[in-house]
Structure formats: structure tokens, C-alpha cells
N, C-alpha and C. Protein backbone atom coordinates (compact mmCIF):
# COMPACT_ATOMS: atom_id res chain seq x y z
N UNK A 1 105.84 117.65 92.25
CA UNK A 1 105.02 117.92 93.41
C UNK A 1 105.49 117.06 94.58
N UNK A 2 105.62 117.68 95.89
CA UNK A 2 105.96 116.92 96.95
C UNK A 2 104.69 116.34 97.18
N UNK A 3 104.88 115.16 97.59
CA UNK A 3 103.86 114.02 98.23
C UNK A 3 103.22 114.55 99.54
N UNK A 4 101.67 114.75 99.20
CA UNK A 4 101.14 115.25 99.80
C UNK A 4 99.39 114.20 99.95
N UNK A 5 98.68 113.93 101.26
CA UNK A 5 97.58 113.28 101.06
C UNK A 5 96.19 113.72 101.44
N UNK A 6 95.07 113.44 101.51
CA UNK A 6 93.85 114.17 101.51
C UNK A 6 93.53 113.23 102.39
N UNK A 7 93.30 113.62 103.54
CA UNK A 7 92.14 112.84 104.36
C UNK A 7 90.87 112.36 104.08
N UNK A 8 89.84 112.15 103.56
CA UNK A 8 88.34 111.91 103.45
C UNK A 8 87.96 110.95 104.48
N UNK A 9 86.48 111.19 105.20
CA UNK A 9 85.55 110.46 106.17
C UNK A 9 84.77 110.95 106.28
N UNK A 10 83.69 109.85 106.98
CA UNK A 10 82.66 110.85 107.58
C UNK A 10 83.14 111.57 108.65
N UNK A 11 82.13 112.38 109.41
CA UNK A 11 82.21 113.52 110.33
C UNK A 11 82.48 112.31 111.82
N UNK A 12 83.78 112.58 112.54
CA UNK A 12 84.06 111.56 113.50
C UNK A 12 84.88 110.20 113.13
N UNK A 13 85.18 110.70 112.09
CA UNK A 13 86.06 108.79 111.70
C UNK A 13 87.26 109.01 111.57
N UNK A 14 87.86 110.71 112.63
CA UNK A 14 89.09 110.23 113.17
C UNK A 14 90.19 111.06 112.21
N UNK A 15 89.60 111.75 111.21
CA UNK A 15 90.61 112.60 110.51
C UNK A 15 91.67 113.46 111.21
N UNK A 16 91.25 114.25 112.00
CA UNK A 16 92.07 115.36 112.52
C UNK A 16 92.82 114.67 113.87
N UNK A 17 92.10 113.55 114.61
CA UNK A 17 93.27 113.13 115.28
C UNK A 17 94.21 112.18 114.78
N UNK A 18 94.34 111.83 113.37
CA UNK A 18 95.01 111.38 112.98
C UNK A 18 95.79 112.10 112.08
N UNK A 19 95.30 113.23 111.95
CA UNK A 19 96.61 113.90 111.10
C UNK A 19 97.54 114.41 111.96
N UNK A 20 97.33 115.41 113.38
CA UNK A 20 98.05 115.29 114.52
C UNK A 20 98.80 114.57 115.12
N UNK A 21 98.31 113.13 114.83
CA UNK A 21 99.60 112.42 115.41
C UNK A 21 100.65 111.98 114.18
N UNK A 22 99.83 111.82 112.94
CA UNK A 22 101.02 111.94 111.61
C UNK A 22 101.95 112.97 111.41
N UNK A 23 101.31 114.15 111.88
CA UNK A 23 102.59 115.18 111.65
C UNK A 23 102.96 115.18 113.17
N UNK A 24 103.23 114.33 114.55
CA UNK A 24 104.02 114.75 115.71
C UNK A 24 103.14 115.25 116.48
N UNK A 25 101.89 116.13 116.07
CA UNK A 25 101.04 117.04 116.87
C UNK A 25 100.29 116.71 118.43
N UNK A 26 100.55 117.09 119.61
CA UNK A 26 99.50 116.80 120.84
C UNK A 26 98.61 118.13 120.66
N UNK A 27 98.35 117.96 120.11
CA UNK A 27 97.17 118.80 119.81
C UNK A 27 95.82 118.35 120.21
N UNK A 28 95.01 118.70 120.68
CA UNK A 28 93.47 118.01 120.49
C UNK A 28 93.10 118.20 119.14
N UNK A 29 91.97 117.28 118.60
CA UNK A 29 90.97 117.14 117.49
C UNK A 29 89.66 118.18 118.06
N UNK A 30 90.07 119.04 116.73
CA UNK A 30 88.65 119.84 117.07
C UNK A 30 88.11 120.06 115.58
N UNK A 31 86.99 119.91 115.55
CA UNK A 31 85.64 119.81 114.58
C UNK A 31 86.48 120.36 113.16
N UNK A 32 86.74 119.91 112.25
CA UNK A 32 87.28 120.52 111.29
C UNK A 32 85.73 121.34 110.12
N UNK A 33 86.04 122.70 110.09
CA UNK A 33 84.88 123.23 109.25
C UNK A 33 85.38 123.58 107.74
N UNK A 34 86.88 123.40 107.27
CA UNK A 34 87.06 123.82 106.13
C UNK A 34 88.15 122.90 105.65
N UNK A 35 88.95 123.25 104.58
CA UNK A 35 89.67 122.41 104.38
C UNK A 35 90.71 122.71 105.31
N UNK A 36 91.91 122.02 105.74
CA UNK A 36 92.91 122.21 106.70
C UNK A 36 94.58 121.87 106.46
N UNK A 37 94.94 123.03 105.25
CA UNK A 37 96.53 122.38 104.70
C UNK A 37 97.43 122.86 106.04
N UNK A 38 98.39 121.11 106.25
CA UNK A 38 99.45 121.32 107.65
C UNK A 38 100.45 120.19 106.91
N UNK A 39 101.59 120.84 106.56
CA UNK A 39 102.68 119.81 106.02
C UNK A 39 102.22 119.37 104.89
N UNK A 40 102.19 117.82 105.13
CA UNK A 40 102.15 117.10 104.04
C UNK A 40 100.02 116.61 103.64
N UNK A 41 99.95 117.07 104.90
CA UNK A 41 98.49 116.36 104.83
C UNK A 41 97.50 117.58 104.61
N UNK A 42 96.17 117.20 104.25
CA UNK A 42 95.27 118.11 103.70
C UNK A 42 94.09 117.42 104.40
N UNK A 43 93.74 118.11 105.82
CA UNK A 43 92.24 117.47 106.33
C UNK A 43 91.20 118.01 106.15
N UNK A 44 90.04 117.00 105.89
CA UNK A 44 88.67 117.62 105.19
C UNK A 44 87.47 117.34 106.00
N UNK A 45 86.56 118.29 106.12
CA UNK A 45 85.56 118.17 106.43
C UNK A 45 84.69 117.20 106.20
N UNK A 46 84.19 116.33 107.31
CA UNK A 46 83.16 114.95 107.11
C UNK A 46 82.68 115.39 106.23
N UNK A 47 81.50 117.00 106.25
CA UNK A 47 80.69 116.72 105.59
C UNK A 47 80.96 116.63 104.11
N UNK A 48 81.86 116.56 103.70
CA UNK A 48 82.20 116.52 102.17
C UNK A 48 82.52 114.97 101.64
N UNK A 49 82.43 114.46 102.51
CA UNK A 49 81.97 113.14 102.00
C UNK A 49 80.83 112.77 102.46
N UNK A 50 79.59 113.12 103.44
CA UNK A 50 78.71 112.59 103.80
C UNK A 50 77.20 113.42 102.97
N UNK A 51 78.09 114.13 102.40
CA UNK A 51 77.01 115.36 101.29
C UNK A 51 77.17 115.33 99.99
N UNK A 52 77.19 114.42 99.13
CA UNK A 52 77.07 114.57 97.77
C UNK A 52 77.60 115.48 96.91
N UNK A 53 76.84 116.68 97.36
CA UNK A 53 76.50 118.35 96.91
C UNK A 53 78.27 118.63 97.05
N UNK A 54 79.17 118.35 97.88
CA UNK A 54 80.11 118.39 98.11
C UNK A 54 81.75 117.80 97.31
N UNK A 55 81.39 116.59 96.34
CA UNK A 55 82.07 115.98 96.11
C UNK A 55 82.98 116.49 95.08
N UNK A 56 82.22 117.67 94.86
CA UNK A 56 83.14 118.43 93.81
C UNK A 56 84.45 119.35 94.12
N UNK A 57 83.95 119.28 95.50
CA UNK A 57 85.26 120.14 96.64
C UNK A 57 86.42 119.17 97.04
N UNK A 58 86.01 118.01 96.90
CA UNK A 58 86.77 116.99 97.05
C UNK A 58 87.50 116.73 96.07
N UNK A 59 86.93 116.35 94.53
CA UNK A 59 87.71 116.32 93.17
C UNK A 59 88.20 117.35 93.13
N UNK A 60 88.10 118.75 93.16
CA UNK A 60 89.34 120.12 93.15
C UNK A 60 90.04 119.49 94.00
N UNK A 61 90.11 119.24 95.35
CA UNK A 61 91.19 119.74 96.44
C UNK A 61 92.25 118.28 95.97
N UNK A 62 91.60 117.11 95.02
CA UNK A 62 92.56 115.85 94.92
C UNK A 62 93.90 116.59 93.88
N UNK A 63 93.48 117.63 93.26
CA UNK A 63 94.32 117.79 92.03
C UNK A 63 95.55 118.36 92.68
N UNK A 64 95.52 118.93 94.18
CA UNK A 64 96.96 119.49 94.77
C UNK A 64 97.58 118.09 95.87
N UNK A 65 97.02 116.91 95.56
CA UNK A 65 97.50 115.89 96.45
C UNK A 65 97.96 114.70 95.53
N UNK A 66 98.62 113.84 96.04
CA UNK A 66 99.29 112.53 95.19
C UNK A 66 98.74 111.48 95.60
N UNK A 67 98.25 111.55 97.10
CA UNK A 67 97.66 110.14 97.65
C UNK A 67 95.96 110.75 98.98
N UNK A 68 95.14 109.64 98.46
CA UNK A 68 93.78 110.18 99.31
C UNK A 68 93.80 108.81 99.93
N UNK A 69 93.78 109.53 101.75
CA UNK A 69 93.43 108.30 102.65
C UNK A 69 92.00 108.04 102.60
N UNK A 70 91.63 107.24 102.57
CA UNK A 70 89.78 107.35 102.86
C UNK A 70 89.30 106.41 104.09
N UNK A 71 89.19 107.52 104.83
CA UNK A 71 89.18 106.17 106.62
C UNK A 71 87.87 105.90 106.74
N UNK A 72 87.88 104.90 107.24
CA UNK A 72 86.48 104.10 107.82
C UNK A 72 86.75 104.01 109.06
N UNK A 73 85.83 104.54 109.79
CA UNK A 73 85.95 104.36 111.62
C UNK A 73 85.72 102.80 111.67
N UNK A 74 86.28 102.03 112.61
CA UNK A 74 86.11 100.64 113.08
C UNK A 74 85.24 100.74 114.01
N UNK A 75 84.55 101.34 114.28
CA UNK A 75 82.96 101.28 115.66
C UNK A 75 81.95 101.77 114.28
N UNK A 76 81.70 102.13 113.70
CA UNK A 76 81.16 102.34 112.44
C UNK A 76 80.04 101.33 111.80
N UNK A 77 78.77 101.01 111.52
CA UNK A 77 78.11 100.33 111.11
C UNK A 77 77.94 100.31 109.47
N UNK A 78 78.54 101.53 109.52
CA UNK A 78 77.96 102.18 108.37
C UNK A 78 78.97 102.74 107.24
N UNK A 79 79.16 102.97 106.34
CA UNK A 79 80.09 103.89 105.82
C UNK A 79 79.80 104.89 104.87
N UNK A 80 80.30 105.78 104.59
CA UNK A 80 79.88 107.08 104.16
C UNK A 80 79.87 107.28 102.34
N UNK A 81 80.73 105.94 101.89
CA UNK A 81 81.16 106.40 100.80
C UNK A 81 80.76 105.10 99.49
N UNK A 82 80.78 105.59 98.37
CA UNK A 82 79.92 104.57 97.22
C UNK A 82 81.30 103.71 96.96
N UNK A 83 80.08 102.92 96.68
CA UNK A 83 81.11 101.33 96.04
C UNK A 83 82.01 101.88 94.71
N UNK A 84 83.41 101.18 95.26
CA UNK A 84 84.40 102.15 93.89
C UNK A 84 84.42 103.66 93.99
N UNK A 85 84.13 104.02 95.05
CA UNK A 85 84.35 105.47 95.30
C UNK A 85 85.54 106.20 94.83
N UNK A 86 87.05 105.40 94.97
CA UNK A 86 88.13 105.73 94.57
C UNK A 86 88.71 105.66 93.10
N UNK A 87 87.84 104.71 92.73
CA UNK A 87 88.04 104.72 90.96
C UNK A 87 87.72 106.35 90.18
N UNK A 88 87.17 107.02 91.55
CA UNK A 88 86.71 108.24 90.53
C UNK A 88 87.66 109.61 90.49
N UNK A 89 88.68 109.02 91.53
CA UNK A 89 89.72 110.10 91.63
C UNK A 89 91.17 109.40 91.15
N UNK A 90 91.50 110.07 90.64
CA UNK A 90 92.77 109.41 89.77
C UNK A 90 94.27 109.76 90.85
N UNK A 91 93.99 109.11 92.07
CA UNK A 91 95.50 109.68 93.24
C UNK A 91 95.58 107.88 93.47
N UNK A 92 96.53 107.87 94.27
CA UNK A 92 97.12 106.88 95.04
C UNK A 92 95.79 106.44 95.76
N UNK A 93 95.49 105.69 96.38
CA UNK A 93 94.42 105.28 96.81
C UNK A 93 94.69 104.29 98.02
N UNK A 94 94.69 104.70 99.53
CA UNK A 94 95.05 104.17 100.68
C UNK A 94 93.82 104.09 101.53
N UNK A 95 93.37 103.00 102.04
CA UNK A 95 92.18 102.23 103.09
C UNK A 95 92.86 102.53 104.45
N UNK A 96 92.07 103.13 105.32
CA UNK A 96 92.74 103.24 106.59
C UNK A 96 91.67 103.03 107.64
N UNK A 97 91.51 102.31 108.32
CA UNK A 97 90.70 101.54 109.61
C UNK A 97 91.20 102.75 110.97
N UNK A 98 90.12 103.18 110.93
CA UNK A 98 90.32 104.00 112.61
C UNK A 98 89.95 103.45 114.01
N UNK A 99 90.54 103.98 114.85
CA UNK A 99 89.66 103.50 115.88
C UNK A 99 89.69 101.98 116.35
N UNK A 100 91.16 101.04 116.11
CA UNK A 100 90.92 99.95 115.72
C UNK A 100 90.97 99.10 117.50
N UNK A 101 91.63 100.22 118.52
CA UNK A 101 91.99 99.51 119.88
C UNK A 101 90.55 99.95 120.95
N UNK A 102 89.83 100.62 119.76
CA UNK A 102 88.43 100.83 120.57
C UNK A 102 87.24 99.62 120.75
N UNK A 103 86.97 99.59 122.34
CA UNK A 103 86.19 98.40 122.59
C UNK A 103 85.52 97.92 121.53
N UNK A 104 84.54 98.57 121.15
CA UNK A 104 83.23 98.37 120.13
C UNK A 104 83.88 98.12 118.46
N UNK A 105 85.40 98.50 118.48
CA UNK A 105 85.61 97.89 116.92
C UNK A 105 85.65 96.76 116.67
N UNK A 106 85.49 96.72 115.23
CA UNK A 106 84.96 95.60 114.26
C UNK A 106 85.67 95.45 113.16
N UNK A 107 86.85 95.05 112.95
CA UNK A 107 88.01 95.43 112.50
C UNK A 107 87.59 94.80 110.67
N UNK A 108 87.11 93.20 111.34
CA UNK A 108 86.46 92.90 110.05
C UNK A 108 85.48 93.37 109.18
N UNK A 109 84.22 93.83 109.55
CA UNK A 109 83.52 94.63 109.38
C UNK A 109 83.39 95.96 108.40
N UNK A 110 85.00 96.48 109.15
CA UNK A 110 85.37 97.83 108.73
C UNK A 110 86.17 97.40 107.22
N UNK A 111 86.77 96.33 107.46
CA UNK A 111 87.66 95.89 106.15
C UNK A 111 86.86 95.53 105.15
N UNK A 112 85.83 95.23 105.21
CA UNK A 112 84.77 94.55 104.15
C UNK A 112 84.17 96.15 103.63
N UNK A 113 84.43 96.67 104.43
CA UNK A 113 83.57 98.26 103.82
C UNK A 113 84.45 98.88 103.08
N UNK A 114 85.72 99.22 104.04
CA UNK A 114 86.53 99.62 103.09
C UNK A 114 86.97 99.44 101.81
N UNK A 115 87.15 97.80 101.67
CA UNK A 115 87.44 97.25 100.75
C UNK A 115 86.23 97.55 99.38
N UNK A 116 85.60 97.99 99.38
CA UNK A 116 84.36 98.07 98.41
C UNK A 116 84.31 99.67 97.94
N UNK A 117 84.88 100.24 98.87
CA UNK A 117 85.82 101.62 98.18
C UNK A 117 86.83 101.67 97.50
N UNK A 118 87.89 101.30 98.49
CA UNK A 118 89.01 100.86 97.50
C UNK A 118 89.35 100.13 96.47
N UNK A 119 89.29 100.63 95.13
CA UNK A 119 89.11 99.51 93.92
C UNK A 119 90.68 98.86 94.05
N UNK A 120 91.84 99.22 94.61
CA UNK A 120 93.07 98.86 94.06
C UNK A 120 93.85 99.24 95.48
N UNK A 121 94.14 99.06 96.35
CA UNK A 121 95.49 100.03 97.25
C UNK A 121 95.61 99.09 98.49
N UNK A 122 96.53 99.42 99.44
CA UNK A 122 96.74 98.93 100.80
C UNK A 122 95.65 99.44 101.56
N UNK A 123 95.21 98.76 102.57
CA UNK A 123 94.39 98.89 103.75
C UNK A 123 95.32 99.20 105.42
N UNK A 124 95.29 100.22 105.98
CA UNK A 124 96.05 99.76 107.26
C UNK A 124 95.47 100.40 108.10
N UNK A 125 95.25 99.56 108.92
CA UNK A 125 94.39 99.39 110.21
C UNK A 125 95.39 100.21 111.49
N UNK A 126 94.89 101.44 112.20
CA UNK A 126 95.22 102.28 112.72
C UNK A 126 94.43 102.43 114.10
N UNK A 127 95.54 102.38 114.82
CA UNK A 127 95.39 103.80 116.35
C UNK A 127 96.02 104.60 116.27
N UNK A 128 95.17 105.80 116.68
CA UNK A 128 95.98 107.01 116.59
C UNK A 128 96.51 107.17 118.58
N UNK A 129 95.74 106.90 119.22
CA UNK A 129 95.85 106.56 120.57
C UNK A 129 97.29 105.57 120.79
N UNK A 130 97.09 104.69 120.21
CA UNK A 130 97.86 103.66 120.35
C UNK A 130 99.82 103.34 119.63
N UNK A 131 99.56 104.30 118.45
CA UNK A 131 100.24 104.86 117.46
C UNK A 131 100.49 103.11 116.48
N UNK A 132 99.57 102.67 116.67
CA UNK A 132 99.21 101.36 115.62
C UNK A 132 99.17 101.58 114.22
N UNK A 133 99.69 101.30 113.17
CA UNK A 133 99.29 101.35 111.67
C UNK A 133 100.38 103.01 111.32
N UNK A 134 100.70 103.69 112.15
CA UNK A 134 100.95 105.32 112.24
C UNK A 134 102.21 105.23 110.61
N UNK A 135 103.19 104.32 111.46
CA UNK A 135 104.52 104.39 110.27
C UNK A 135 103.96 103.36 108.72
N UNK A 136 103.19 102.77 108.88
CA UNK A 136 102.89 102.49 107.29
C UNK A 136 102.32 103.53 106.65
N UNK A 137 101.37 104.38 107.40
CA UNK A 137 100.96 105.45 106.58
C UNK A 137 102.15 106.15 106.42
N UNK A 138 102.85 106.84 107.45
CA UNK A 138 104.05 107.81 106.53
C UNK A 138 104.91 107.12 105.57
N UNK A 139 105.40 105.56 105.85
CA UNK A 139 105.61 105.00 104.70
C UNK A 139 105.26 105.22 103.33
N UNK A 140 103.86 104.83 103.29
CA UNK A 140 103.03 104.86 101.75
C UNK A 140 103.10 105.99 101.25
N UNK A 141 102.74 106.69 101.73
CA UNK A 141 102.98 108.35 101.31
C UNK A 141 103.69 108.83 100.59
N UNK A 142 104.94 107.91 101.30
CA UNK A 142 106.60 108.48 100.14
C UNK A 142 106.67 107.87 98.94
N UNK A 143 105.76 106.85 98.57
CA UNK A 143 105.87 105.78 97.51
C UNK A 143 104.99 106.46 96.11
N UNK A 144 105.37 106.45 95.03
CA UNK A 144 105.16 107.62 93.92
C UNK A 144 104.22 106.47 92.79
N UNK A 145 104.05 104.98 92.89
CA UNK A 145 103.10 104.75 92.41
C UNK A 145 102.58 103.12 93.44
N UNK A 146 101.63 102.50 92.74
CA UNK A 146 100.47 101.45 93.36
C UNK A 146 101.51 100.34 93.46
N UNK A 147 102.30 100.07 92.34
CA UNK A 147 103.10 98.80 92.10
C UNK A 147 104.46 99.15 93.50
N UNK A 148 104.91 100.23 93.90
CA UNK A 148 105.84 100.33 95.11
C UNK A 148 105.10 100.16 96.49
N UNK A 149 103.48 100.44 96.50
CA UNK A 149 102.83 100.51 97.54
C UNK A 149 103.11 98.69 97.65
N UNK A 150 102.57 98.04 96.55
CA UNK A 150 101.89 96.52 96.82
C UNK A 150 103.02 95.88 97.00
N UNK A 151 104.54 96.22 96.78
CA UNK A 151 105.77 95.83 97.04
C UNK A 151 105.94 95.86 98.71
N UNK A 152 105.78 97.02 99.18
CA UNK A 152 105.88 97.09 100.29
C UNK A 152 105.20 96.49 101.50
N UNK A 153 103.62 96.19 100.59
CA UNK A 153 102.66 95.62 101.10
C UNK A 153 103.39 93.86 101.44
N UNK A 154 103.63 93.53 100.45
CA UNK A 154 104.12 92.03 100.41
C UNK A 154 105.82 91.70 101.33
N UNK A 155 106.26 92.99 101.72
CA UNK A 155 108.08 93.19 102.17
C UNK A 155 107.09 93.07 103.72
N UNK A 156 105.74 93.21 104.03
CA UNK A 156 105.28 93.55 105.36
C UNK A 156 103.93 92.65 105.38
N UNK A 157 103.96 91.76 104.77
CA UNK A 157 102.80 91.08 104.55
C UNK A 157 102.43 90.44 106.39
N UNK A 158 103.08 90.17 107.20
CA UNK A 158 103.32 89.42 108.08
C UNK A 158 102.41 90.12 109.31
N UNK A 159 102.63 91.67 108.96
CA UNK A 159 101.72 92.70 109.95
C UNK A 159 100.63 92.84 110.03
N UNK A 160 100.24 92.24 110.83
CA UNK A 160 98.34 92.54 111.30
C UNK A 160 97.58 93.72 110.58
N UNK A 161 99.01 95.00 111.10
CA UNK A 161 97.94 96.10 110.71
C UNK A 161 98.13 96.41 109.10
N UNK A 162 98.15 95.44 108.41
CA UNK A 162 99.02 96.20 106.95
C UNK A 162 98.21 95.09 105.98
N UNK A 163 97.15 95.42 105.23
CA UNK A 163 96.18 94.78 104.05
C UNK A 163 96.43 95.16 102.80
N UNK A 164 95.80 94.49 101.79
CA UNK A 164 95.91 95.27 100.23
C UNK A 164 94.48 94.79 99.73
N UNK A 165 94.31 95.38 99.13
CA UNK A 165 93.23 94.85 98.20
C UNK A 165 93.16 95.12 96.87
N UNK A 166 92.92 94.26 95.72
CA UNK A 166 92.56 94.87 94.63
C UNK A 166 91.90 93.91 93.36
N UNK A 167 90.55 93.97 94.05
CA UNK A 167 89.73 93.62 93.41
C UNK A 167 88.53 94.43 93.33
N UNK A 168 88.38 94.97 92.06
CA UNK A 168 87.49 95.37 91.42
C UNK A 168 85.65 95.32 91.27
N UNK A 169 85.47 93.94 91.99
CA UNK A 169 84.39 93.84 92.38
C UNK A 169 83.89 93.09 93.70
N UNK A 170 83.49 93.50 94.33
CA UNK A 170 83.60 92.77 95.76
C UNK A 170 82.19 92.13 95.80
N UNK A 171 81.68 91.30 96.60
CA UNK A 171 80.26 90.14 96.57
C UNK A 171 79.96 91.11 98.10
């Protein structure tokens, strides 16, 4: 299978303008209502993570992907998704911070949330405006398991926008 990834967020945390600028696109972001296969990426509707009832559309659509981004908006108080959320899908597992050159972000904030999703993977903190964090994601993508991600993680340890996490239980 070619390496392919699943967007997940809530509704507004930046999916579709970030898959646009991952695949090249000036496109505007407009409301995504279904699933959305373009290249390599697979964008999903907020509400399928902000609806429960939904999560089963999410476990089908992981079985045609290798790696699931799961973004947390950085203006965000809140986040959409359960502690260890990613332990329940058996893909690559990538933390991605949106929104990070926007006044009101909270970069720390967003990392402490994320991190409580992500049981195991890199974190990278992203503008899609800015094209901040852009090439670690197409990076990771190409990488076929966790132990090449955390390699790469540590070859780039030095970059602001580039985290890992993997601890299993967070306080």
C-alpha cells in the first residue's frame, strides 16, 4: 500500500487547509461534509470526531491509510478527542498543532492535549499560512514504522516545530 494519511479534528482545526497546502493546493478551505480522498491524504469531517456515533466511520476509513494525523487547533481550549484515543487505531500515529502563528495560540496548551491522545508518535507544530511544520509532515508520511519516525525525530530534535511523545500515561 502506498503511504497514505487520515486527517481527524474537530470541525475548524484546520484539516482541509492543511491538506491543500500538503498537496501544493491554493485552493480555499471549504466545510468538508464527507470523506475527501486527494493524493496521498484522506480529509474527514469534524463531525466524526466530535460525534461518537461516528467513530466507526473513522475505524473503516483507517484500514485504507498507514498514518492518522490527529490535529489539535492551537486557539482551542478544548479538544475533541479521548485520552489514548490513538491506541485504538492500529496506524502510525502523528500529533499535529494547527494554527500555531495565530495571535490567540497556545502552543503549550495544545501540546499537553495532544499529548494525552497520542499514546506513542511525533508532535509537529504547524502553519499552514506560514508553511511552518509543512515538510516534517510530508517527511513522516514516507516513514513505514514508529522506530524511523522517532529516528528522525531525534536527526531534528533541535526544531521548535518537531516533538515526540511516548508516554502512555500522562498526569
Amino acid at each position: 500500500m502506498k503511504n497514505r494519511a487520515m486527517l481527524i479534528g474537530a470541525i475548524d482545526a484546520g484539516k482541509s487547509t492543511l491538506t491543500n497546502v500538503l498537496l501544493g493546493k491554493d485552493d480555499d478551505a471549504v466545510k468538508t461534509q464527507t470523506l475527501m480522498y486527494d493524493g496521498w491524504i484522506v480529509d474527514t469531517p469534524g463531525e466524526y470526531t466530535e460525534n461518537p456515533m461516528y467513530y466507526k466511520n473513522i475505524m473503516a476509513t483507517a484500514m485504507e491509510v498507514t498514518h492518522v494525523f490527529y490535529l489539535q487547533d492551537a486557539t482551542s481550549t478544548k479538544t475533541i478527542f479521548p485520552p489514548g484515543f490513538s491506541s485504538g487505531i492500529a496506524k502510525l500515529s502523528i500529533g499535529v498543532i494547527t494554527k500555531c502563528d495565530h495571535p490567540e495560540a497556545n502552543i503549550a496548551r495544545s501540546f499537553d492535549k495532544i499529548k494525552s491522545v497520542i499514546t506513542n508518535g511525533p508532535i509537529v507544530i504547524t502553519s499552514a499560512v506560514e508553511g511552518k511544520g509543512i515538510n516534517h509532515l510530508k517527511e513522516l508520511v514516507q516513514m513505514t514504522s514508529m522506530e524511523q519516525m522517532r529516528r528522525y525525530y531525534e536527526g531534528n530534535a533541535e526544531d521548535d516545530y518537531l516533538l515526540y511523545t511516548d508516554s502512555l500515561y500522562t498526569l
